[in-house]
Protein backbone atom coordinates (compact mmCIF):
# COMPACT_ATOMS: atom_id res chain seq x y z
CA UNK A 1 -143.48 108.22 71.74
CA UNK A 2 -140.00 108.04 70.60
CA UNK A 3 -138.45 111.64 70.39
CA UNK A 4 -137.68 112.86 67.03
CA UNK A 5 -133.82 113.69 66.50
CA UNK A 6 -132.38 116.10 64.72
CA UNK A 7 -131.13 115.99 61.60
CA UNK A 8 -127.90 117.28 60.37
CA UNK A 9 -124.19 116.33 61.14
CA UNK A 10 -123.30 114.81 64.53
CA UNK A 11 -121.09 116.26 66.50
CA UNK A 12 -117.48 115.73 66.25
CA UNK A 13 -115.82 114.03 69.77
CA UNK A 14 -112.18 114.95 70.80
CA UNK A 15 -110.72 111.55 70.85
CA UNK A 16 -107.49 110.67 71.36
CA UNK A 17 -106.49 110.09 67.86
CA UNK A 18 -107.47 113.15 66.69
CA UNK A 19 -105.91 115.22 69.43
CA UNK A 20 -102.66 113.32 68.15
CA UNK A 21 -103.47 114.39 65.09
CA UNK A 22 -103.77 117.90 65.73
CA UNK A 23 -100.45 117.44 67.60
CA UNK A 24 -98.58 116.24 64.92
CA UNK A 25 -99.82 119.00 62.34
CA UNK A 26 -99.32 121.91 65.01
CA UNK A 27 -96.07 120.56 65.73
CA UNK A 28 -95.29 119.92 62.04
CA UNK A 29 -96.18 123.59 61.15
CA UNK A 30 -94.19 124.68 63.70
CA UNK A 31 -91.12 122.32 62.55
CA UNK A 32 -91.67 124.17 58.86
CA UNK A 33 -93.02 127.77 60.08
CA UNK A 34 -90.18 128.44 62.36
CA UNK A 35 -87.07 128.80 60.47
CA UNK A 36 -89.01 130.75 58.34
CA UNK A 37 -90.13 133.51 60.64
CA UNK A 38 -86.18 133.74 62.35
CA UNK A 39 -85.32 134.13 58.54
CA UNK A 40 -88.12 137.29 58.20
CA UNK A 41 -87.34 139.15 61.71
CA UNK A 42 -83.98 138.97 61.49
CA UNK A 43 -83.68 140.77 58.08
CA UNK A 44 -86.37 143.17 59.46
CA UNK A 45 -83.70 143.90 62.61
CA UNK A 46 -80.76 146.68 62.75
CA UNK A 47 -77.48 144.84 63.77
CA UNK A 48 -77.80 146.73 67.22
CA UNK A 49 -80.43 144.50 67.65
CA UNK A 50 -79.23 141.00 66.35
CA UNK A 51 -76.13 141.62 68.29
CA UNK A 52 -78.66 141.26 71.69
CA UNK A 53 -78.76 137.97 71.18
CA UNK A 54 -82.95 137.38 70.92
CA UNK A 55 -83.28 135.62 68.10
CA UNK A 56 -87.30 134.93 68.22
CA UNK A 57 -87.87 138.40 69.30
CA UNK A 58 -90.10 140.87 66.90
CA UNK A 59 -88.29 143.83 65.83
CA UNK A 60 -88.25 147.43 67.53
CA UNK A 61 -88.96 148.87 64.13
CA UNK A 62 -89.41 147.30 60.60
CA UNK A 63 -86.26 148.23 58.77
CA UNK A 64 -86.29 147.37 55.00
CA UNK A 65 -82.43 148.34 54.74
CA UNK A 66 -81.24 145.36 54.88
CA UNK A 67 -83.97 143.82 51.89
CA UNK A 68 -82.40 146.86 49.78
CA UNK A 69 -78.84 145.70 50.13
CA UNK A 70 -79.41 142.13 49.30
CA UNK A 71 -81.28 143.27 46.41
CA UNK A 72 -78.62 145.72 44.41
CA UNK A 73 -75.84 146.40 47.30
CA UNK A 74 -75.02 143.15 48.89
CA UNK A 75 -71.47 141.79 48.14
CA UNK A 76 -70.03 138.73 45.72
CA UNK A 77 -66.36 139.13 46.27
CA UNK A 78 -65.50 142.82 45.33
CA UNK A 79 -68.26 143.17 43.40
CA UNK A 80 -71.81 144.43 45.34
CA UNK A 81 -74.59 144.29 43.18
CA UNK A 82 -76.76 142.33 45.33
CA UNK A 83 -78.77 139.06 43.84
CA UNK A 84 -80.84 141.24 41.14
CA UNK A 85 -78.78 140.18 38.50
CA UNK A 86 -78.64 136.41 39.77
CA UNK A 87 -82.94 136.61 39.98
CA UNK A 88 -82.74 137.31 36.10
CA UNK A 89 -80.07 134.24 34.94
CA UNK A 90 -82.28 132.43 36.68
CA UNK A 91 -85.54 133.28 35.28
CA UNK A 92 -83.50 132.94 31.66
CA UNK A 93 -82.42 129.84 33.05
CA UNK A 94 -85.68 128.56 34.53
CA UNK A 95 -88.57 129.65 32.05
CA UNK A 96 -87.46 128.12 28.57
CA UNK A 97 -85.91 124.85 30.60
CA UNK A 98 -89.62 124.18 32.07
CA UNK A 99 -91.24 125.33 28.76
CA UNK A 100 -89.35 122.47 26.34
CA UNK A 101 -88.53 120.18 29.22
CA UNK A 102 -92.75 119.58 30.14
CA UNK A 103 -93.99 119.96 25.97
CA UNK A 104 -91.37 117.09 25.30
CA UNK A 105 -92.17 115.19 28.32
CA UNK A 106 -96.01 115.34 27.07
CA UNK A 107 -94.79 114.03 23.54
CA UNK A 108 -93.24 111.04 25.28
CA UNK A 109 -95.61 110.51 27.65
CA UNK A 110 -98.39 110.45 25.25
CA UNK A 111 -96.04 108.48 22.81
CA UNK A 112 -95.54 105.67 24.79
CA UNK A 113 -99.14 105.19 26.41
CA UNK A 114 -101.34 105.62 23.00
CA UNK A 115 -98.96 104.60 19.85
CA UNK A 116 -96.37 102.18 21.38
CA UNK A 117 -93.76 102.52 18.66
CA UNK A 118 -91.11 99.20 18.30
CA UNK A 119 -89.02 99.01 21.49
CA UNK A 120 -91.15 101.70 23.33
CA UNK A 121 -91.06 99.74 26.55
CA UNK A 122 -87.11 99.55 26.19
CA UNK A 123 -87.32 103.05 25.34
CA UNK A 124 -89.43 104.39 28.69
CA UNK A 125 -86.96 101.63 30.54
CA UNK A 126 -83.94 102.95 29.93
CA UNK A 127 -85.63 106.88 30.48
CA UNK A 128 -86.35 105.75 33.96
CA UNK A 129 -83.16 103.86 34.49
CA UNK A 130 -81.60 107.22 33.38
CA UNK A 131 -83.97 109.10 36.13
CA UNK A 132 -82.42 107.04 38.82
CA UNK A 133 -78.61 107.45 38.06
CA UNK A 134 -77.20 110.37 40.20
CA UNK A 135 -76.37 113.48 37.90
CA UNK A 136 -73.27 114.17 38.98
CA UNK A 137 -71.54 111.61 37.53
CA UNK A 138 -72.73 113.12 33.97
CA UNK A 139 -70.86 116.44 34.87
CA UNK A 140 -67.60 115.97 33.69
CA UNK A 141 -68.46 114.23 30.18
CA UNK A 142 -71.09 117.12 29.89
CA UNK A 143 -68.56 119.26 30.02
CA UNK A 144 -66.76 118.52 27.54
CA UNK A 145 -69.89 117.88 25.39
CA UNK A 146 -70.98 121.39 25.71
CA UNK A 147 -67.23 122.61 25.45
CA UNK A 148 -67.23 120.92 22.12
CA UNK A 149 -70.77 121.98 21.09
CA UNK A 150 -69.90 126.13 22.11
CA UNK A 151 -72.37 126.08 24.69
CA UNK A 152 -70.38 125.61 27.94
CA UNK A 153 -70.96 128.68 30.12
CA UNK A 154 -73.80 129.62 28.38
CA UNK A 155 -77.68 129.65 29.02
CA UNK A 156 -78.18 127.72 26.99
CA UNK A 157 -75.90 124.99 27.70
CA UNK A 158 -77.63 125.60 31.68
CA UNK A 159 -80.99 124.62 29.76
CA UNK A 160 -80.18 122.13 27.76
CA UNK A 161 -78.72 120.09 30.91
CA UNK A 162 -81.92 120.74 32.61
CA UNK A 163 -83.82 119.77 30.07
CA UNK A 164 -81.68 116.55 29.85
CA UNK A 165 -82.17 115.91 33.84
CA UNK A 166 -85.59 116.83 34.13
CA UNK A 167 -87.43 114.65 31.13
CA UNK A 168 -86.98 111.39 32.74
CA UNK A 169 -89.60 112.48 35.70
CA UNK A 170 -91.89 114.30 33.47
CA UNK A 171 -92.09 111.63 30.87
CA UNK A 172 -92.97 109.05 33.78
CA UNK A 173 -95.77 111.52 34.81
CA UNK A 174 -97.82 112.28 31.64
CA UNK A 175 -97.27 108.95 30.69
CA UNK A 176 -98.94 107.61 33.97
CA UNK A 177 -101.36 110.32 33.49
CA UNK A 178 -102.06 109.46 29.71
CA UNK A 179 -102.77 106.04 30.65
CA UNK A 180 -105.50 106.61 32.77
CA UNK A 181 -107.44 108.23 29.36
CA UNK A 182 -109.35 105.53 28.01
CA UNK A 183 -107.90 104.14 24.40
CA UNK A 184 -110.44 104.36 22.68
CA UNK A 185 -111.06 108.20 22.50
CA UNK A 186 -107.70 107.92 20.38
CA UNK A 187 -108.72 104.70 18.13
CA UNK A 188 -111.92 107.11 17.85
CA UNK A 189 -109.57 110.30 16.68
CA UNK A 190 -107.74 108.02 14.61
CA UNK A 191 -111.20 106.40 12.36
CA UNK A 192 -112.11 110.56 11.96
CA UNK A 193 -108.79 110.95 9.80
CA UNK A 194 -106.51 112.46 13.21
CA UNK A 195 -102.86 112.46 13.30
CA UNK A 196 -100.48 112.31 16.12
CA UNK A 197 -99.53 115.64 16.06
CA UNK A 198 -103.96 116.50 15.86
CA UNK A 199 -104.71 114.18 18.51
CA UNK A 200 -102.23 115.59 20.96
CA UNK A 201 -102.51 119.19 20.46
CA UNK A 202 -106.35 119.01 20.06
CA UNK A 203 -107.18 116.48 22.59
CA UNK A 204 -104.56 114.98 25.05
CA UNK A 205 -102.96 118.38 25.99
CA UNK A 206 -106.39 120.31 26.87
CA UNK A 207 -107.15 117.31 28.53
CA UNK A 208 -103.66 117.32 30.63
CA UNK A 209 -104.21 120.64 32.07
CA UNK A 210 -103.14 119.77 35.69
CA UNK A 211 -100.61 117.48 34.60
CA UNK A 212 -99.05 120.20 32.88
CA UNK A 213 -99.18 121.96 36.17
CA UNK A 214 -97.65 119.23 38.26
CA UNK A 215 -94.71 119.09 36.00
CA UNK A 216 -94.30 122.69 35.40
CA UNK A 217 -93.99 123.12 39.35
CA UNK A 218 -91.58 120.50 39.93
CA UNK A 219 -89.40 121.59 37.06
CA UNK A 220 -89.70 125.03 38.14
CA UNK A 221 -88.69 124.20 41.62
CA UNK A 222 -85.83 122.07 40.69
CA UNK A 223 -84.47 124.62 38.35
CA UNK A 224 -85.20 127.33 40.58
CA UNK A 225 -83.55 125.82 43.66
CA UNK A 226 -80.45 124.28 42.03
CA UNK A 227 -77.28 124.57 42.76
CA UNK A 228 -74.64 122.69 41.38
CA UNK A 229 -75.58 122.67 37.34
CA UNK A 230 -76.05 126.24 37.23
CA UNK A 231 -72.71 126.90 38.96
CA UNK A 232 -70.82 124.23 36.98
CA UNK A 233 -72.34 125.19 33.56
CA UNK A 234 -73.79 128.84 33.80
CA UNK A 235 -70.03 130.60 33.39
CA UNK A 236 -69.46 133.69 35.68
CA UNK A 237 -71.92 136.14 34.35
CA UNK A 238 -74.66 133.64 34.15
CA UNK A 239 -74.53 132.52 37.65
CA UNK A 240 -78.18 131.82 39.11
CA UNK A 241 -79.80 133.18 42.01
CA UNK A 242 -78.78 130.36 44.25
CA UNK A 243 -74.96 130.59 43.26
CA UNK A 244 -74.70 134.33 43.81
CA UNK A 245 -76.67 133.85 47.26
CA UNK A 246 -74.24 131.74 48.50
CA UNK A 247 -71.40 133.88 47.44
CA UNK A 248 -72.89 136.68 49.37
CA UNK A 249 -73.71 134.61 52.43
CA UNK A 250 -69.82 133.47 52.30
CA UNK A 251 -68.76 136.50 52.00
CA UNK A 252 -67.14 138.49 55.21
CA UNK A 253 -65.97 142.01 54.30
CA UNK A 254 -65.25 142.98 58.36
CA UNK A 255 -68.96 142.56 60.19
CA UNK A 256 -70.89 139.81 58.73
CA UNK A 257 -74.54 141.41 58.29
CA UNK A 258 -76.99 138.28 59.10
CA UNK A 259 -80.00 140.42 58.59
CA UNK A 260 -78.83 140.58 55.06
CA UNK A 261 -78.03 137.11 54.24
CA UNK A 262 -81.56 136.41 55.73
CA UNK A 263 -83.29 139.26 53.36
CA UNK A 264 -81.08 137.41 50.31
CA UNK A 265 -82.36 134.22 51.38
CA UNK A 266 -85.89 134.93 51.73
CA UNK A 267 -85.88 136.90 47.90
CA UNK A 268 -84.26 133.82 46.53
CA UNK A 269 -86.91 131.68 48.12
CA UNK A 270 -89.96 133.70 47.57
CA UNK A 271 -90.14 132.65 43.79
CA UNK A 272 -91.28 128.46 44.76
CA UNK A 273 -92.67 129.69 47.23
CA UNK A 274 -95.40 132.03 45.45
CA UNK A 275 -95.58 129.04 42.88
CA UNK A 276 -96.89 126.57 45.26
CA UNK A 277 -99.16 129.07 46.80
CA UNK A 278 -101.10 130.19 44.30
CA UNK A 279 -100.96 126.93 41.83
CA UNK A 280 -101.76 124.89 45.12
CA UNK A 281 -105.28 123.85 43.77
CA UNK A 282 -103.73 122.49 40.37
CA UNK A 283 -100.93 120.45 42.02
CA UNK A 284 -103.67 118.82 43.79
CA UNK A 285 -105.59 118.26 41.28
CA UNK A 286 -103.29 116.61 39.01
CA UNK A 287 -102.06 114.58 41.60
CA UNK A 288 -105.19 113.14 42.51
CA UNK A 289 -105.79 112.61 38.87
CA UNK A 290 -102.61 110.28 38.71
CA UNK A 291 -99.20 111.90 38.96
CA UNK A 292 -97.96 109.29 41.24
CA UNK A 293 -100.14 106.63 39.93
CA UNK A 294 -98.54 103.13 38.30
């Protein structure tokens, strides 16, 4: 009689590939993980004990002094207010630039994939052409744009650049997104008496849920994290968080107190960081659903 086997999953064999693969993610993690926990127990240390010279060892005690000072006492020249002022220009900076940067990168997107006005290919073209060409070559005759305009060292001359920057990508997205939606449920719309503005606010944007998502989070992230626009364009009392954390890390009034550059660092970083955590599932999922699709 043959013996009955059982039923279910087999089970999984150690071969080499996958013990290469572990290898690689372990040491991956580790490449990533790393810098971040030297970052956390060095702003949990007293200088005593960074002046020992351990650099990977835990603290003696958890001392949230040093998170304090980078938050309202740390130093920017002579002034020491720490990078609370810098997290707030940026979150002025950051929220409306994402807002009108991703709803006007849906309008395009959706634009160019459903109604195809006259010279729309020449139009997405030269959007992606303009993606490609390093910003910094735009700074100076932005300058004098906003200069003339009343807007340099502004926020709002900070968002309108990054609104200017940032459409290119999220035009290419949600209109790689958009054309994945089959045609016809517009022609459809369109027969039943809908509009452009109906169709996309009552279909195409419910339907673009992650997409929305994708963009928002690399907008936010590129905002967030930048450097050079917000300290070109923000003016001295709209400097980001990223400006003012480099002014306190390059900053030396007599001992130079590592555990609170690290504590400044880790504050300005936390924002992204939380984003990508807890919006992980939606970045995925518009992905997969064709954010980097042709």
């Amino acid at each position: 009689m043959t013996a009955l086997r059982p039923n279910g999953p087999k089970p999984s064999r150690l071969t080499v590939g996958r013990i290469g693969l572990y290898a690689f993610l372990i040491f991956s993690a580790l490449f990533f993980l790393l810098p971040l926990y030297t970052m956390l127990v060095t702003s949990l240390k007293t200088m005593e004990e960074i002046r020992q010279g351990r650099i990977f060892a835990l603290p003696g005690s958890l001392d949230f002094n040093a998170w304090k000072t980078a938050w309202s006492g740390a130093c920017m020249g002579t002034q020491c207010l720490g990078v609370r002022l810098g997290f707030w220009n940026s979150v002025k900076i950051t929220v409306p630039a994402v807002a009108i940067s991703v709803f006007i990168g849906a309008i395009n997107g959706y634009a160019l994939s459903f109604w195809r006005p006259k010279g729309s290919g020449f139009l997405f073209g030269l959007l992606m052409a303009g993606g490609l060409i390093p910003y910094q070559i735009f700074l100076y005759p932005l300058v004098r744009l906003l200069a003339n305009l009343s807007l340099y060292n502004s926020v709002a001359g900070v968002v309108l650049v990054h609104v200017i920057f940032g459409l290119p990508l999220v035009t290419l997205l949600f209109r790689n997104y958009f054309v994945a939606i089959p045609e016809e449920l517009c022609k459809a719309a369109r027969v039943d008496g809908a509009g452009f503005w109906r169709i996309f606010f009552e279909i195409m944007l419910p339907m673009s849920v992650p997409m929305v998502m994708v963009a928002s989070i690399f907008q936010f992230t590129g905002i967030w994290n930048d450097f050079l626009i917000g300290l070109v364009f923000a003016g001295r009392d709209n400097l980001p968080m990223t400006v003012q954390l480099n002014n306190i890390v390059n900053t030396t009034m007599g001992e130079r107190a590592y555990n609170v550059n690290m504590a400044a660092t880790i504050l300005t970083a936390i924002v992204p960081l939380a984003i990508y955590f807890f919006s992980g599932r939606w970045f995925v999922r518009g992905v997969a659903a064709g954010a980097v699709k042709g």
